[in-house]
N, C-alpha and C. Protein backbone atom coordinates (compact mmCIF):
# COMPACT_ATOMS: atom_id res chain seq x y z
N UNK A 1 0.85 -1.18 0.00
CA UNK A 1 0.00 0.00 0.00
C UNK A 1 0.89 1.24 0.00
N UNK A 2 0.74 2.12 -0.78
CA UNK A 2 1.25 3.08 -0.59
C UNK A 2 1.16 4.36 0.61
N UNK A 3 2.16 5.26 0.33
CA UNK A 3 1.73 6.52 1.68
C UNK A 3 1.41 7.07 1.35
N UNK A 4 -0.07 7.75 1.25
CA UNK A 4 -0.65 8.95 1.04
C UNK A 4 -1.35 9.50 2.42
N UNK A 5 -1.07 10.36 1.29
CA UNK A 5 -2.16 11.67 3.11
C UNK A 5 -3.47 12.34 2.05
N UNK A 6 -3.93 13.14 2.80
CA UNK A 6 -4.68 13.97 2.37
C UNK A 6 -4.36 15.27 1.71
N UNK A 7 -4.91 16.16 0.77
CA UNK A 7 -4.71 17.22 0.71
C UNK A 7 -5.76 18.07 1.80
N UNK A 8 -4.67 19.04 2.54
CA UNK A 8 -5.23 20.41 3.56
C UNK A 8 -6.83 20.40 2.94
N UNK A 9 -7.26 20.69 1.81
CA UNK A 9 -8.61 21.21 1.81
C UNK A 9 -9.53 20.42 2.18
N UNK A 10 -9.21 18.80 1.74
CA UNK A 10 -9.80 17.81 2.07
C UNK A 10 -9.82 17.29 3.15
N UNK A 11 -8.93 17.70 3.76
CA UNK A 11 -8.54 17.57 5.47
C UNK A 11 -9.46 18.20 6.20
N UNK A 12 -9.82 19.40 5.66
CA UNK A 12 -10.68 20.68 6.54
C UNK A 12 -12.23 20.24 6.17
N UNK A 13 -12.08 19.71 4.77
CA UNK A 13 -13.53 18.80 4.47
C UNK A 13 -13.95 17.92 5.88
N UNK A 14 -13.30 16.99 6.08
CA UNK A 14 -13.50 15.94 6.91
C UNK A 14 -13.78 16.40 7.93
N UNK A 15 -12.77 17.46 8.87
CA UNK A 15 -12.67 17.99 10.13
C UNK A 15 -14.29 18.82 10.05
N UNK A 16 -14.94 19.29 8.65
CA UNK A 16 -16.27 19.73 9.25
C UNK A 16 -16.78 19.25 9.12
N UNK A 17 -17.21 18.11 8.05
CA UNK A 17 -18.01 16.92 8.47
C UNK A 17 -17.92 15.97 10.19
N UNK A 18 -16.77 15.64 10.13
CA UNK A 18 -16.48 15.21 11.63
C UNK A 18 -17.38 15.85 12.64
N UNK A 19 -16.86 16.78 12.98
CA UNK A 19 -17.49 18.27 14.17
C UNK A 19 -18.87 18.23 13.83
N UNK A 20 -19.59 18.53 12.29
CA UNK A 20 -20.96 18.61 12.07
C UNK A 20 -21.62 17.19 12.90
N UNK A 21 -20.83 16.08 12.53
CA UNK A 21 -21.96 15.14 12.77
C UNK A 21 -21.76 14.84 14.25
N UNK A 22 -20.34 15.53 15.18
CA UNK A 22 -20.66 14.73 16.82
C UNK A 22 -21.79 15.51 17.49
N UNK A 23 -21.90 17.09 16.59
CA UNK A 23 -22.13 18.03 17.69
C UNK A 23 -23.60 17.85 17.39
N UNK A 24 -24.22 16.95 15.85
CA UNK A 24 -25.36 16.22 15.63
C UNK A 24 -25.90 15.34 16.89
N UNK A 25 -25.28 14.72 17.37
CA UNK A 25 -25.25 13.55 18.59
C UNK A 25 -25.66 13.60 19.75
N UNK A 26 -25.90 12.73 20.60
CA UNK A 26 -26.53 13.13 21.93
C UNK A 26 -24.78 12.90 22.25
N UNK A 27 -24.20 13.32 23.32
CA UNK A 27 -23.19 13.05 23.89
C UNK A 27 -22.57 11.81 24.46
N UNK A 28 -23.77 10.75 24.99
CA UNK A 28 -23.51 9.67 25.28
C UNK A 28 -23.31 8.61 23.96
N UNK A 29 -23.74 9.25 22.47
CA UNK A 29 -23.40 8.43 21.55
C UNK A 29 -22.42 8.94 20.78
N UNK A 30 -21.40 10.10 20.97
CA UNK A 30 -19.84 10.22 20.43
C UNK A 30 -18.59 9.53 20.61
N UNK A 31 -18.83 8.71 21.83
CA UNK A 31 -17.66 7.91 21.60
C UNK A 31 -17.94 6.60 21.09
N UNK A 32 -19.30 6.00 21.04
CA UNK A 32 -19.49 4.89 19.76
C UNK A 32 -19.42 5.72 18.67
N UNK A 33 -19.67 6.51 18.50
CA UNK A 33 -19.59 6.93 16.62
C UNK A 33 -18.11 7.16 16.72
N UNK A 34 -17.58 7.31 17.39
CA UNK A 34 -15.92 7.61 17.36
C UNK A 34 -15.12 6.42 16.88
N UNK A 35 -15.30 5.57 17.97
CA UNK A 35 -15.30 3.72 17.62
C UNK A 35 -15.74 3.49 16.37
N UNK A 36 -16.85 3.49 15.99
CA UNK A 36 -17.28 2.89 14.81
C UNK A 36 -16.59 3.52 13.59
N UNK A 37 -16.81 5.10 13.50
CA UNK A 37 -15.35 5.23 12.34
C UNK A 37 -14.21 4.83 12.22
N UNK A 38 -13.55 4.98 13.78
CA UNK A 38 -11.97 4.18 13.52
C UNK A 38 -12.13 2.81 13.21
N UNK A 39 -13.18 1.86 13.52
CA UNK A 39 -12.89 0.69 12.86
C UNK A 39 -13.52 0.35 11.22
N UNK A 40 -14.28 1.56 10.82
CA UNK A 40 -14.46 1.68 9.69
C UNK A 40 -13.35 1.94 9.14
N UNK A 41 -12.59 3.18 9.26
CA UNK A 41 -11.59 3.17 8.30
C UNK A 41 -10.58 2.25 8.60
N UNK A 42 -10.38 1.74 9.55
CA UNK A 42 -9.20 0.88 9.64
C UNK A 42 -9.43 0.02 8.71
N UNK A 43 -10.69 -0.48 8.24
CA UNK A 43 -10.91 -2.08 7.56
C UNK A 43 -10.72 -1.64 6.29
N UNK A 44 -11.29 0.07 5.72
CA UNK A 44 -10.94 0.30 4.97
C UNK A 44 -9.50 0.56 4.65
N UNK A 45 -8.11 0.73 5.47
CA UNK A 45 -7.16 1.10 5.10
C UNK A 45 -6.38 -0.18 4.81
N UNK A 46 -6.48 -1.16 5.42
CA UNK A 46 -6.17 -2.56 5.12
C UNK A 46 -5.09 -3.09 5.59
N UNK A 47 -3.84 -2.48 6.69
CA UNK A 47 -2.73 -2.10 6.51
C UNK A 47 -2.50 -2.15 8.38
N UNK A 48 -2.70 -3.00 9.00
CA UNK A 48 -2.99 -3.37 10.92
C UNK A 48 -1.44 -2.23 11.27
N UNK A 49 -0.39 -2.39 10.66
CA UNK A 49 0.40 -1.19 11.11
C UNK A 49 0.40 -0.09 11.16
N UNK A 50 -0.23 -0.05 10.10
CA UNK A 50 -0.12 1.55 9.83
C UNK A 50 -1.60 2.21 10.48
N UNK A 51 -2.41 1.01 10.76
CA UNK A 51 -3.62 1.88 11.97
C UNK A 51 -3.09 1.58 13.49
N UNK A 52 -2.30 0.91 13.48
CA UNK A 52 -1.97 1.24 14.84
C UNK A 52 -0.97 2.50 14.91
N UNK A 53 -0.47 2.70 14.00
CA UNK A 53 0.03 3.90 14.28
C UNK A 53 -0.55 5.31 14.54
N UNK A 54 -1.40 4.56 13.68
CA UNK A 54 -2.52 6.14 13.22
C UNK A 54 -3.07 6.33 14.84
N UNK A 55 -3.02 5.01 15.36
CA UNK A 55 -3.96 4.89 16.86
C UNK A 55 -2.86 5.85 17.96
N UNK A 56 -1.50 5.48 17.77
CA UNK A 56 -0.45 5.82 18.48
C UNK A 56 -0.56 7.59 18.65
N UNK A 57 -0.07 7.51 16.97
CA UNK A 57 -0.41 9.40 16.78
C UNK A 57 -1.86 10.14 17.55
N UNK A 58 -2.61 9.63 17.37
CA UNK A 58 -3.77 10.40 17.91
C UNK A 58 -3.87 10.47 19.46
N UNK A 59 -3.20 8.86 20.09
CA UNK A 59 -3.05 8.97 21.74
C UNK A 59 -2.02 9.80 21.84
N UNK A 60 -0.85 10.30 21.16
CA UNK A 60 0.04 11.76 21.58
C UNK A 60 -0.65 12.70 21.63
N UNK A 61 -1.40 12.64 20.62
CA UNK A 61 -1.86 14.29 20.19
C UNK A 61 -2.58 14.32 21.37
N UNK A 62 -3.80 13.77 22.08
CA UNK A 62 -4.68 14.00 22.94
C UNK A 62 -3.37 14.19 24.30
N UNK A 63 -2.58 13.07 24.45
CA UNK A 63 -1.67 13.46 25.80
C UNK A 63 -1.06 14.86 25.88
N UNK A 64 -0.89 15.63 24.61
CA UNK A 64 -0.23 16.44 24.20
C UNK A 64 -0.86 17.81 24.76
N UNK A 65 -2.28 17.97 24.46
CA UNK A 65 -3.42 18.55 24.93
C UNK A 65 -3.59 18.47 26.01
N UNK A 66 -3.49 17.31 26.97
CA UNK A 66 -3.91 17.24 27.87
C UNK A 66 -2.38 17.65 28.79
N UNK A 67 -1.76 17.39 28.74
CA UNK A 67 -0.31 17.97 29.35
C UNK A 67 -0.19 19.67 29.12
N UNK A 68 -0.70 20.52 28.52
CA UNK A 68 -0.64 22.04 28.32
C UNK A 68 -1.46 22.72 29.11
């Protein structure tokens, strides 16, 4: 599989779709819809390393936040 990313615009696509649909949500159902995308795209990415990484990166970023 190759490495691709996103392009920025398409990035900012997602990030308002994302935000649109938690802040859609009752609160007690954002962290299943949270779950259920990451294991959506994981199955879609096909690639068990490279989503655990993806898993890794995102537990920094939040420690990262949460340490400031």
């Amino acid at each position: 599989m190759t490495d691709t990313t996103l392009p920025f615009a398409d990035l900012e696509r997602v990030y308002e779709c994302l935000a649109e649909t938690l802040d859609s949500l009752p609160e007690y159902q954002e962290r299943l819809f949270l779950a259920q995308l990451a294991l959506a795209l994981a199955h879609r990415v096909g690639d068990v390393e490279r989503v655990m990484a993806a898993v890794e990166e995102a537990r920094r970023g939040v420690a990262e936040v949460s340490d400031v």
